[in-house]
N, C-alpha and C. Protein backbone atom coordinates (compact mmCIF):
# COMPACT_ATOMS: atom_id res chain seq x y z
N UNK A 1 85.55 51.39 122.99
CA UNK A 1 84.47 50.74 122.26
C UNK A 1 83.95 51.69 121.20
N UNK A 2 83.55 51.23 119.83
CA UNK A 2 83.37 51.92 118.82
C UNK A 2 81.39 52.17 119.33
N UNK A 3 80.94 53.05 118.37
CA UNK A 3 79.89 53.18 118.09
C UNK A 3 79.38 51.93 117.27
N UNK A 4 80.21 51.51 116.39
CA UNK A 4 79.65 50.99 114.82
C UNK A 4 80.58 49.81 115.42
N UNK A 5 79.52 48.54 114.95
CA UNK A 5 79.37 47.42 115.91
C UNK A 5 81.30 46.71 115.69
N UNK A 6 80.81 46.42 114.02
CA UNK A 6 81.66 45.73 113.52
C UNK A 6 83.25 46.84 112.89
N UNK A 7 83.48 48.06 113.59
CA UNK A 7 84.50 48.95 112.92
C UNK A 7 85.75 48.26 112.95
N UNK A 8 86.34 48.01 111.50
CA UNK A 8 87.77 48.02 111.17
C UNK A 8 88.76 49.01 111.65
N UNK A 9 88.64 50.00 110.99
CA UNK A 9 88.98 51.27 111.23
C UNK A 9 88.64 53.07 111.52
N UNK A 10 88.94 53.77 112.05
CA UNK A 10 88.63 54.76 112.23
C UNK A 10 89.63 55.88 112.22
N UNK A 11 89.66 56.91 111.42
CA UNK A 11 90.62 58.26 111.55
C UNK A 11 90.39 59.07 111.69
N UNK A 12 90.82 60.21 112.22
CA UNK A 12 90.49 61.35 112.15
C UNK A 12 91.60 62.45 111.92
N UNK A 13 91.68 62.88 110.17
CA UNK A 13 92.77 63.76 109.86
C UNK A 13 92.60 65.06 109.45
N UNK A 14 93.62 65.63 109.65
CA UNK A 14 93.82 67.25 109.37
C UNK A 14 93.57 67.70 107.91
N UNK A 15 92.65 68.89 107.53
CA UNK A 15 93.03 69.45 106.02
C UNK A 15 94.78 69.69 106.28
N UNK A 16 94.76 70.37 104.73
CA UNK A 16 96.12 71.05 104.57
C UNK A 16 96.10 72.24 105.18
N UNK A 17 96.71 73.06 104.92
CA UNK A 17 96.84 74.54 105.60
C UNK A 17 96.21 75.43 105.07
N UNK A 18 95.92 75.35 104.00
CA UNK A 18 95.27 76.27 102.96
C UNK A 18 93.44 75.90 103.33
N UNK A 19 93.05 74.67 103.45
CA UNK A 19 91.62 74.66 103.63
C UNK A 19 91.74 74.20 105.27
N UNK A 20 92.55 74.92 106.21
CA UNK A 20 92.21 74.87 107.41
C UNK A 20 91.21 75.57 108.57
N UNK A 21 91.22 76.72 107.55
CA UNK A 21 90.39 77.79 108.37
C UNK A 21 88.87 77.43 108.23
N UNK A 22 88.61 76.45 107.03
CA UNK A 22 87.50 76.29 106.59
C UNK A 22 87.11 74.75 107.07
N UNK A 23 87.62 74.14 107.20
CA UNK A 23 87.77 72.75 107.48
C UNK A 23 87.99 72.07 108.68
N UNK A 24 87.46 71.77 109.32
CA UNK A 24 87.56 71.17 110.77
C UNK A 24 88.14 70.07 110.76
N UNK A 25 87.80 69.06 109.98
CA UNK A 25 88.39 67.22 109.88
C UNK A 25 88.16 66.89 108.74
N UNK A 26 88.77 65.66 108.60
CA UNK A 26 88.12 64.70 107.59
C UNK A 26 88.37 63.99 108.77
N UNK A 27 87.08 62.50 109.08
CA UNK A 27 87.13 61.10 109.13
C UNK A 27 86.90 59.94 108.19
N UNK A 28 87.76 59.18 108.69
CA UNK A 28 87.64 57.76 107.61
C UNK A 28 86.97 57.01 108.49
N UNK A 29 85.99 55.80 107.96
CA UNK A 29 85.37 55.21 108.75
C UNK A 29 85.45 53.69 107.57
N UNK A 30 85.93 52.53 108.35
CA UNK A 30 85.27 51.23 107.37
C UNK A 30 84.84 50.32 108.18
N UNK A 31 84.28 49.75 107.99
CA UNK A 31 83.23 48.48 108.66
C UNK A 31 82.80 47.66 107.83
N UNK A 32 82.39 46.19 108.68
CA UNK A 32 82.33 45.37 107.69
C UNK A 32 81.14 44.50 108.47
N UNK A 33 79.61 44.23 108.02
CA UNK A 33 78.67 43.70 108.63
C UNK A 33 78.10 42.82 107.70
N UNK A 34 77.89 41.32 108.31
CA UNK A 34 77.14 40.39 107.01
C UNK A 34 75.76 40.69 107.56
N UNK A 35 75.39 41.42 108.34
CA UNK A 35 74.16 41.45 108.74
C UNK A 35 73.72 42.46 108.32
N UNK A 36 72.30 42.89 108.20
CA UNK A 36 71.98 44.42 107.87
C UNK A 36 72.04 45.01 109.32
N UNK A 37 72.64 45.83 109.65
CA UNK A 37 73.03 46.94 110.29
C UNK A 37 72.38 48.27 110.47
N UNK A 38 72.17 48.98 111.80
CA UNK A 38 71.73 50.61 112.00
C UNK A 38 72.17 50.74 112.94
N UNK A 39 72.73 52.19 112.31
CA UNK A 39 73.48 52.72 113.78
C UNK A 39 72.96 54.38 113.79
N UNK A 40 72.53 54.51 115.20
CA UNK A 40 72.13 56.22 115.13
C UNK A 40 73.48 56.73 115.38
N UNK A 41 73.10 58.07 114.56
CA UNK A 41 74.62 58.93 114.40
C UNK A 41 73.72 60.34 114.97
N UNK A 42 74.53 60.48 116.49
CA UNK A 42 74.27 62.14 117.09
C UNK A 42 74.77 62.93 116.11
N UNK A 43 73.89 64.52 116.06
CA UNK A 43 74.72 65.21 115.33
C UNK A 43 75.89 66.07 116.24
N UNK A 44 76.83 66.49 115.46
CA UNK A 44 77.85 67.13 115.72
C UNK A 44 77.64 68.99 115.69
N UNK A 45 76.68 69.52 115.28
CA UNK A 45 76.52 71.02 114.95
C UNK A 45 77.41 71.46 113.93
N UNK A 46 77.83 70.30 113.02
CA UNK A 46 78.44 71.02 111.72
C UNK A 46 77.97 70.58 110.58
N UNK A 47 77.57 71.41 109.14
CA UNK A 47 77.67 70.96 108.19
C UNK A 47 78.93 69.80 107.70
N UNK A 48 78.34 69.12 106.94
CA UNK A 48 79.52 67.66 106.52
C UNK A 48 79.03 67.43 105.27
N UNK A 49 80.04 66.75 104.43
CA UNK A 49 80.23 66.47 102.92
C UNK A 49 80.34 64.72 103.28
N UNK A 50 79.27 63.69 103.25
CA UNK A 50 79.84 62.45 103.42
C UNK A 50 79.84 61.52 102.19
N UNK A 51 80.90 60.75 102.04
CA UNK A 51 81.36 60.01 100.40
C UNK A 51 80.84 58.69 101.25
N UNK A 52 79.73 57.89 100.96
CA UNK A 52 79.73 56.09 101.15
C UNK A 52 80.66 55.58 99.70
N UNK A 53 81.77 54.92 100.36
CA UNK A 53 82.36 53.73 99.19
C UNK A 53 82.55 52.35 99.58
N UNK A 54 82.08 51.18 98.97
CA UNK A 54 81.67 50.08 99.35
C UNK A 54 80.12 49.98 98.80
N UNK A 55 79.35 49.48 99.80
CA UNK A 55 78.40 49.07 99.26
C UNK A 55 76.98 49.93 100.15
N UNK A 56 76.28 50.11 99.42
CA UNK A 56 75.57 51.62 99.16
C UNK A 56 74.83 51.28 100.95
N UNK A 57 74.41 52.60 101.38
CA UNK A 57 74.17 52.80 102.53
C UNK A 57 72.58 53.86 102.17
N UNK A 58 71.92 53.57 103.45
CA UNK A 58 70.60 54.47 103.69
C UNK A 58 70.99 55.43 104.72
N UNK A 59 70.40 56.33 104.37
CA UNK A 59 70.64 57.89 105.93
C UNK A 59 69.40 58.31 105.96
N UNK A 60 68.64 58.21 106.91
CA UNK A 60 67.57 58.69 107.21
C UNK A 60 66.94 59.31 108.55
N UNK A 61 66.79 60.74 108.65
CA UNK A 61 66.22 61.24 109.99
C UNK A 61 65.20 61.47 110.43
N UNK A 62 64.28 61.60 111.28
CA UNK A 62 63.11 62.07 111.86
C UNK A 62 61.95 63.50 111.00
N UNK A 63 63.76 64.44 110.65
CA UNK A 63 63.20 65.39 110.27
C UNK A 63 63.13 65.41 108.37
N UNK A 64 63.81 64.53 107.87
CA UNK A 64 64.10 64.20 106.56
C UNK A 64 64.04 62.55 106.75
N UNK A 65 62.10 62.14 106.64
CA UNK A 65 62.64 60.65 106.33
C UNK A 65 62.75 60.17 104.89
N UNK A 66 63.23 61.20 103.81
CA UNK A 66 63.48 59.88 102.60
C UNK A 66 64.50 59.02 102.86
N UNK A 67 64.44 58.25 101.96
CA UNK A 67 65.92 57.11 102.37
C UNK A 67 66.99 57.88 101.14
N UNK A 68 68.04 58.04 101.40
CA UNK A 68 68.84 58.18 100.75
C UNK A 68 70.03 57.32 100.34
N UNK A 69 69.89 56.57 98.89
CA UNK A 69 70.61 55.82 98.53
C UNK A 69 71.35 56.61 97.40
N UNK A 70 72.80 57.44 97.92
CA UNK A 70 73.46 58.43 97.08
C UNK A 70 74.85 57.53 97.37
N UNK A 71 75.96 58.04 96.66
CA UNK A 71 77.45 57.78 96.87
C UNK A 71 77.82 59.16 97.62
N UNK A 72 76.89 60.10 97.85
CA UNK A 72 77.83 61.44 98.59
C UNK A 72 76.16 62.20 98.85
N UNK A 73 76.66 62.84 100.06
CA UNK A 73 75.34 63.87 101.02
C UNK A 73 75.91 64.68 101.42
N UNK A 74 75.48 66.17 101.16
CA UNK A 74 75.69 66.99 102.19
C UNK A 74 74.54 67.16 103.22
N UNK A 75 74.78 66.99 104.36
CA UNK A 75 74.34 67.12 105.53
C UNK A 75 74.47 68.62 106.14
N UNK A 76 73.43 69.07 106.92
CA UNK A 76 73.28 69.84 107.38
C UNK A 76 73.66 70.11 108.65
N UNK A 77 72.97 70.93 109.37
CA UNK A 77 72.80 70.86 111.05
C UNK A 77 71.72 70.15 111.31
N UNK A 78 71.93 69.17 111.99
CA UNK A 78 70.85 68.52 112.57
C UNK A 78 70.54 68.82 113.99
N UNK A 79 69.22 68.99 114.40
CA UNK A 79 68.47 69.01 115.82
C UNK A 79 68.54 67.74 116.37
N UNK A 80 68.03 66.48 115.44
CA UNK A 80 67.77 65.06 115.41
C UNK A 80 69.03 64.28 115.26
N UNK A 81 68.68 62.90 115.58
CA UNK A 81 69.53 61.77 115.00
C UNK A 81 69.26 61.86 113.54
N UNK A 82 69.85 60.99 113.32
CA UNK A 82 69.81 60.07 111.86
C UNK A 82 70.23 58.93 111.64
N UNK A 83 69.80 57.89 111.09
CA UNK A 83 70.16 56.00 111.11
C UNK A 83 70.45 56.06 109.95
N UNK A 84 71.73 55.22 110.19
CA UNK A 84 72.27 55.17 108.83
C UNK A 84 72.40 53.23 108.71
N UNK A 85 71.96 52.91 107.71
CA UNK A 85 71.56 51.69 107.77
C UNK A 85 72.42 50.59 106.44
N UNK A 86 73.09 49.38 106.94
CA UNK A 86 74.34 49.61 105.82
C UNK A 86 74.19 47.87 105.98
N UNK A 87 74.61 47.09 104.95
CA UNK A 87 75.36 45.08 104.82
C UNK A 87 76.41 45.28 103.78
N UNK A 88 77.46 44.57 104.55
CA UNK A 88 78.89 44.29 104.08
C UNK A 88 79.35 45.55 104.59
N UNK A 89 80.83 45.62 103.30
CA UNK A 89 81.78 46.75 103.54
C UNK A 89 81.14 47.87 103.35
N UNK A 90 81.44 48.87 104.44
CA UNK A 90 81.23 50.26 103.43
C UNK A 90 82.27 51.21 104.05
N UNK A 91 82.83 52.74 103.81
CA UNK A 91 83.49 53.27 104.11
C UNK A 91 82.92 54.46 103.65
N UNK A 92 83.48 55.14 104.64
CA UNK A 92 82.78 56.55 104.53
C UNK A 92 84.08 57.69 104.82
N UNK A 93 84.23 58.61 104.11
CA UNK A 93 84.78 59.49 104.65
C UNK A 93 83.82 61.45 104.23
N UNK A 94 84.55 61.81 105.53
CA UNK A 94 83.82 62.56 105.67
C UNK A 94 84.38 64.19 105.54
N UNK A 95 84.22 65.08 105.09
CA UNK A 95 84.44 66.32 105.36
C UNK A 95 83.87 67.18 106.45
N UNK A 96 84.55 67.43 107.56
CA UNK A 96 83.13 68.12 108.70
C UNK A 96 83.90 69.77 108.27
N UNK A 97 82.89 70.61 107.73
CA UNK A 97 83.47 72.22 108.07
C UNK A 97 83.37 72.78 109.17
N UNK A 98 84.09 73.50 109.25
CA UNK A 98 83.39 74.73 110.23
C UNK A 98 82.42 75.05 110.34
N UNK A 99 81.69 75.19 111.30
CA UNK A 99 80.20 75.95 111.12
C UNK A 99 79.87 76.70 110.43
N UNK A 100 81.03 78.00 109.96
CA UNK A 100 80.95 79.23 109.73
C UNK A 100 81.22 78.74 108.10
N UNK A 101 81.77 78.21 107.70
CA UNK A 101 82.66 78.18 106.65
C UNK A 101 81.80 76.97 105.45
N UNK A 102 81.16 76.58 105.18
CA UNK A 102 80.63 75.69 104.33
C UNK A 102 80.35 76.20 103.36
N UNK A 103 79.53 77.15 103.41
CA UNK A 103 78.99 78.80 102.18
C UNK A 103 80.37 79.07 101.24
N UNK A 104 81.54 78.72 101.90
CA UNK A 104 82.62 79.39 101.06
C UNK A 104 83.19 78.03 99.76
N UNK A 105 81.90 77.21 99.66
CA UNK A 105 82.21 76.37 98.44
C UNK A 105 81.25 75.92 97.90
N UNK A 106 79.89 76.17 98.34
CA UNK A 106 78.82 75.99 97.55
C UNK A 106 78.12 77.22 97.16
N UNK A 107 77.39 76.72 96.03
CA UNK A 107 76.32 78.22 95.62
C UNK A 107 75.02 77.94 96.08
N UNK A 108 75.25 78.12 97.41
CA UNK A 108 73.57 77.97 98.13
C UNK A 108 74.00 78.21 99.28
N UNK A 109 73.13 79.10 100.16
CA UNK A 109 72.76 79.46 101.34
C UNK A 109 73.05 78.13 102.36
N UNK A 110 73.76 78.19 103.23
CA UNK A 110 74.42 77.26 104.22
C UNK A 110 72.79 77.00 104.94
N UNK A 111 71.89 77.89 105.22
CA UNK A 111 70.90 77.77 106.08
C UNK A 111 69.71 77.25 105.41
N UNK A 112 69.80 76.96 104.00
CA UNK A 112 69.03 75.97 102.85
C UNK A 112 69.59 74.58 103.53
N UNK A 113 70.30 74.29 103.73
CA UNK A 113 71.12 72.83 104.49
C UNK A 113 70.69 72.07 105.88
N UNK A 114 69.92 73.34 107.07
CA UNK A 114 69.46 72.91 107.93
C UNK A 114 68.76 71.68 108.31
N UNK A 115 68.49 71.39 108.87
CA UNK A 115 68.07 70.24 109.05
C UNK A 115 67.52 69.11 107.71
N UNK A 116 68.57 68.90 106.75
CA UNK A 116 68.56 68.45 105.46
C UNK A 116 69.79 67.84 105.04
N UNK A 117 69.29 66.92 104.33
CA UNK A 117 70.13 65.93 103.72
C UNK A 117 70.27 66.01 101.81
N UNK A 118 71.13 66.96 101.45
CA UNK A 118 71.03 66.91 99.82
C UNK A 118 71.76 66.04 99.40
N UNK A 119 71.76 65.33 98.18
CA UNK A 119 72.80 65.06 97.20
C UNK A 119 72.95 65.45 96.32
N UNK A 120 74.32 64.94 95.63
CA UNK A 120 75.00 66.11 94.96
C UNK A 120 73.83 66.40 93.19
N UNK A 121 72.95 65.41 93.01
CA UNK A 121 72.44 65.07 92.20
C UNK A 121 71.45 66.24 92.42
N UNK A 122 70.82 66.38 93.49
CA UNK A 122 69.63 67.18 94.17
C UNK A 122 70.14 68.48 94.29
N UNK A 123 70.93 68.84 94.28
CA UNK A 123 71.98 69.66 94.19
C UNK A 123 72.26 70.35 93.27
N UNK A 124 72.11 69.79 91.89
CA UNK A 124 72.66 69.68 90.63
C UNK A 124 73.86 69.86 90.35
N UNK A 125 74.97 69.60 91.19
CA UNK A 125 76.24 70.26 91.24
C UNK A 125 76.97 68.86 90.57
N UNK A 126 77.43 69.23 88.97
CA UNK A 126 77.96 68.50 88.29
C UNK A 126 79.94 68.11 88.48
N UNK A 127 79.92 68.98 89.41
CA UNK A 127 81.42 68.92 89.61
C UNK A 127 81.24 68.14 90.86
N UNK A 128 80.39 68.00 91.98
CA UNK A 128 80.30 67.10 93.10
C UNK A 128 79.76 65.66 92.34
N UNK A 129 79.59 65.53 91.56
CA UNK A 129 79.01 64.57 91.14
C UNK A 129 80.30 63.59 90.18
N UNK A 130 80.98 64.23 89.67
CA UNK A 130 82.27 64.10 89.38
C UNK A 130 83.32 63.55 90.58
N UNK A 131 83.46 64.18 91.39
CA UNK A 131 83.81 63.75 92.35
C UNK A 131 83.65 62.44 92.94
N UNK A 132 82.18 62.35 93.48
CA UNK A 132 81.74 61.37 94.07
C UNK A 132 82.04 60.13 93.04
N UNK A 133 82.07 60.36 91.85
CA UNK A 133 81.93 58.92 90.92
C UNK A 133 84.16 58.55 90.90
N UNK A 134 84.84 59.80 90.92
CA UNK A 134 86.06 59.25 91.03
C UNK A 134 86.25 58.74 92.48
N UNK A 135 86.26 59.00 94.03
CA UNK A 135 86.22 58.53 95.04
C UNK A 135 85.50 57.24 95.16
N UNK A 136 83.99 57.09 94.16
CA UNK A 136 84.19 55.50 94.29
C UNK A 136 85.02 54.32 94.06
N UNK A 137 85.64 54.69 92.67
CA UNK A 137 86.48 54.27 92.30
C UNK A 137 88.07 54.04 92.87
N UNK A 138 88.39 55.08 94.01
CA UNK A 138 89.88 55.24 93.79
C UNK A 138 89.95 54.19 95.72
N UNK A 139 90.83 53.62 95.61
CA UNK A 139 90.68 52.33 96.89
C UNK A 139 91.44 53.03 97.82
N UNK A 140 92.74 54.09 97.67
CA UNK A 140 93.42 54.65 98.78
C UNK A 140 92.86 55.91 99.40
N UNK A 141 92.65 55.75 100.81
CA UNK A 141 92.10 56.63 101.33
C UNK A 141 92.89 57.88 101.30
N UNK A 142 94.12 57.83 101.68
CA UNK A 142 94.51 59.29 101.18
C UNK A 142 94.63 59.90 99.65
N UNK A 143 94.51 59.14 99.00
CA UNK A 143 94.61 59.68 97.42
C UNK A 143 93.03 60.22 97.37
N UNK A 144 91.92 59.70 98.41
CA UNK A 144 90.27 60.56 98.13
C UNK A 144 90.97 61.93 99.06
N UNK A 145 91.37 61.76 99.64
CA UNK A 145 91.68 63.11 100.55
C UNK A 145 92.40 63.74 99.35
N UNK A 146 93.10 63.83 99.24
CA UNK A 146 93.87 64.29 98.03
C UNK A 146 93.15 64.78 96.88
N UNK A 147 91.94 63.97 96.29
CA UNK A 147 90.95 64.73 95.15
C UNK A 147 89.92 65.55 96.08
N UNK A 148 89.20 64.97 97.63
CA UNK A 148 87.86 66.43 98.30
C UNK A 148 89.32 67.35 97.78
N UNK A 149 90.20 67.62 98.32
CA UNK A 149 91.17 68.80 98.47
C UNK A 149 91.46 70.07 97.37
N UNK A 150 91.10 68.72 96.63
CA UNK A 150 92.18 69.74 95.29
C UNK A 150 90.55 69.99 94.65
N UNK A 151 89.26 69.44 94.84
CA UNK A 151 87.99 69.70 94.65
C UNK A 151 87.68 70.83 95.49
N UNK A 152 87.78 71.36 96.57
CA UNK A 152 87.22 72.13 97.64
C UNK A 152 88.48 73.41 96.97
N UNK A 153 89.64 73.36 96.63
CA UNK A 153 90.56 74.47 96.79
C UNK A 153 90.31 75.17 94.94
N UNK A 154 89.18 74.22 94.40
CA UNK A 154 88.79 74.85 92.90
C UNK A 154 87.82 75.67 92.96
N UNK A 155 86.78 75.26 94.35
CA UNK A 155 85.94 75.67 93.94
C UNK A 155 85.91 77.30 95.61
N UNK A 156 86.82 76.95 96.37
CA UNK A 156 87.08 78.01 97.07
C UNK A 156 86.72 79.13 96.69
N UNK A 157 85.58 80.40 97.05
CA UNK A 157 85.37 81.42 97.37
C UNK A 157 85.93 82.02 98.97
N UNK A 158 87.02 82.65 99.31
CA UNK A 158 87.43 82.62 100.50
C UNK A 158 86.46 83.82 101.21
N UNK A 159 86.26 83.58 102.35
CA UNK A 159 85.74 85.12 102.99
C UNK A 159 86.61 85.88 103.21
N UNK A 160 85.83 86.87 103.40
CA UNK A 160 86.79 88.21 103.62
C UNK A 160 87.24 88.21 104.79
N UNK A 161 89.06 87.77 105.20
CA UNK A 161 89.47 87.49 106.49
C UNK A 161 88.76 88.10 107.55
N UNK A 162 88.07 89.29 107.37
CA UNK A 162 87.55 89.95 108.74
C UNK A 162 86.97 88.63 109.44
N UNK A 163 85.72 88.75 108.00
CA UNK A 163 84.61 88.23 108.11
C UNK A 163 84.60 86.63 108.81
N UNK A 164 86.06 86.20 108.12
CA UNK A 164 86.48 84.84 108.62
C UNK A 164 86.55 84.98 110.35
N UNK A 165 87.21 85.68 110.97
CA UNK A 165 87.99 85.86 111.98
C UNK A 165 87.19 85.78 112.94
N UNK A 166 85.85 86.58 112.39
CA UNK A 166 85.28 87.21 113.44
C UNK A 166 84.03 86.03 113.43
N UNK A 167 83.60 85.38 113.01
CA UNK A 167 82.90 84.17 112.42
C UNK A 167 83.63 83.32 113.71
N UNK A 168 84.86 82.62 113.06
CA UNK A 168 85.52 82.25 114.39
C UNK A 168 85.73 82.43 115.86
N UNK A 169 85.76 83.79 115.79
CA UNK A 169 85.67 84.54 117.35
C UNK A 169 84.14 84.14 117.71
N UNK A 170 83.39 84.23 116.92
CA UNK A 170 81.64 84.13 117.36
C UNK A 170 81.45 82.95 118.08
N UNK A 171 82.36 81.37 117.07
CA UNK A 171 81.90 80.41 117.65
C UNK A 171 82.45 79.81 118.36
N UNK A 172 83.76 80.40 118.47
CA UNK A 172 84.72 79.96 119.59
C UNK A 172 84.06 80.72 120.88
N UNK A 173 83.53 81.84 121.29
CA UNK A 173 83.30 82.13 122.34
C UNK A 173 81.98 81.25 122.56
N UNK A 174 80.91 81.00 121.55
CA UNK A 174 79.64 80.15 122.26
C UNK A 174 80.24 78.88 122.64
N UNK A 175 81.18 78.31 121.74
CA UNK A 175 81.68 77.19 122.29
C UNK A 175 82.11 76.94 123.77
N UNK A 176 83.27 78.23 123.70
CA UNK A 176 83.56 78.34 124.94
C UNK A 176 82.71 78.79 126.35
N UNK A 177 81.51 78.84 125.82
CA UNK A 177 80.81 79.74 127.14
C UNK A 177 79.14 78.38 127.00
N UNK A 178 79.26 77.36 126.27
CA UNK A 178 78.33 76.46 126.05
C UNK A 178 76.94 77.24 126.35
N UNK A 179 76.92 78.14 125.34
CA UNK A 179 75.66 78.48 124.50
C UNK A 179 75.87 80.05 125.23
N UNK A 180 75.85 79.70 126.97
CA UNK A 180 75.25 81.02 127.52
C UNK A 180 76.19 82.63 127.11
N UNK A 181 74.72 83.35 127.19
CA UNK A 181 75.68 84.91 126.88
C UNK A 181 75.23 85.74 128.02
N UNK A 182 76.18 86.11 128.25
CA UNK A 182 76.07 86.92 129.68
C UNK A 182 75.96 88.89 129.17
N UNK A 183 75.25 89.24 129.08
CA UNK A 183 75.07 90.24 128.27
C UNK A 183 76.08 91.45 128.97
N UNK A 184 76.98 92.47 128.72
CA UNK A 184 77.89 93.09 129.19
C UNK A 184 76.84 94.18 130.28
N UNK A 185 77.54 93.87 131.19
CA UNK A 185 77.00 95.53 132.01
C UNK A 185 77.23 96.60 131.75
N UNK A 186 78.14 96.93 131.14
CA UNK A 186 78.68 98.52 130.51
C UNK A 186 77.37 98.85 129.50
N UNK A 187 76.68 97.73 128.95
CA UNK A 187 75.61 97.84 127.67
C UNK A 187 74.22 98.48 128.47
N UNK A 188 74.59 97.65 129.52
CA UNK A 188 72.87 98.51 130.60
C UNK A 188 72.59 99.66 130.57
N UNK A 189 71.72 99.91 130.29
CA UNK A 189 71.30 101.65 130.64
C UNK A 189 71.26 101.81 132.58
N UNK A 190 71.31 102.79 132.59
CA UNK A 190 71.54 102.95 133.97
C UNK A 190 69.88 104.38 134.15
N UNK A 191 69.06 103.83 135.25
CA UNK A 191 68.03 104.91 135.55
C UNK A 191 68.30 105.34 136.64
């Protein structure tokens, strides 16, 4: 059973290899409601890049209630839900990054994003804005995968592999240890 009442379809695909380290998924999402529609969306603990194409959609949270009527949001980390409120078709696809990794394509502080909803307008980022206006336009979902891609690999600042690695190691172990840190005994002072 879907979340989203009326879902057509749903995907969930791989970057390329080159924006893998940085890139967790893309999902495709389409639905089709003659009714007006809300659906709460849990957050996931990742920054996300989301494109609405179809017919325009509201996102609104607890902690950010404007309504946002954009063609593209970057989303933050959210604490909260958020309702995203939509009639007729719409489709969404999504970029989810890495936790660690979002900073390595925008010029703004990943932790400016927190519990926030920008667009690309709010943003002022004239090349996301570019974007968003060709993805409305273009009807094949992999040909939008194909422009985030070749958009994200222009504007790529890579980290410094350490820095990558160890970023990874950070959140793979909280992942793996679901939150708790067991602080090392060798670190104890001993009286």
């Amino acid at each position: 059973m879907s979340i989203f009442a009326g879902v057509e379809s749903f995907q969930l695909i791989l970057p390329s290899p080159a924006l893998a380290p940085y890139i967790r998924h893309y999902w495709l999402l389409e639905t089709d409601s003659i009714a007006r529609s809300t659906e709460r969306i849990i957050p996931c603990g990742n920054i996300q890049m989301l494109f609405y194409r179809g017919n325009p959609v509201s996102l609104s949270s607890r902690q950010d209630t404007r309504r946002l009527d954009s063609q593209s949001v970057l989303c933050g980390q959210f604490v909260g839900f958020s309702d995203l409120s939509y009639t007729g078709n719409i489709k969404i696809l999504a970029v989810v990054f890495h936790t660690y990794a979002a900073n390595a394509f925008f010029r703004m502080p990943v932790s400016e994003f927190c519990d926030r909803k920008v667009t690309a307008d709010e943003a002022g980022d004239r090349e996301l804005l570019e974007l968003e206006d060709r993805l409305l336009y273009e009807a094949d979902d992999r040909n939008c995968i194909r422009l985030v891609e070749q958009f994200l690999l222009r504007r790529l600042n890579p980290l410094k592999s350490y820095n990558l690695e160890r970023m990874h190691s950070v959140v793979s172990t909280i992942d793996r240890e679901k939150g708790r840190y067991v602080y090392p005994t060798w670190h104890l002072p001993s009286f």
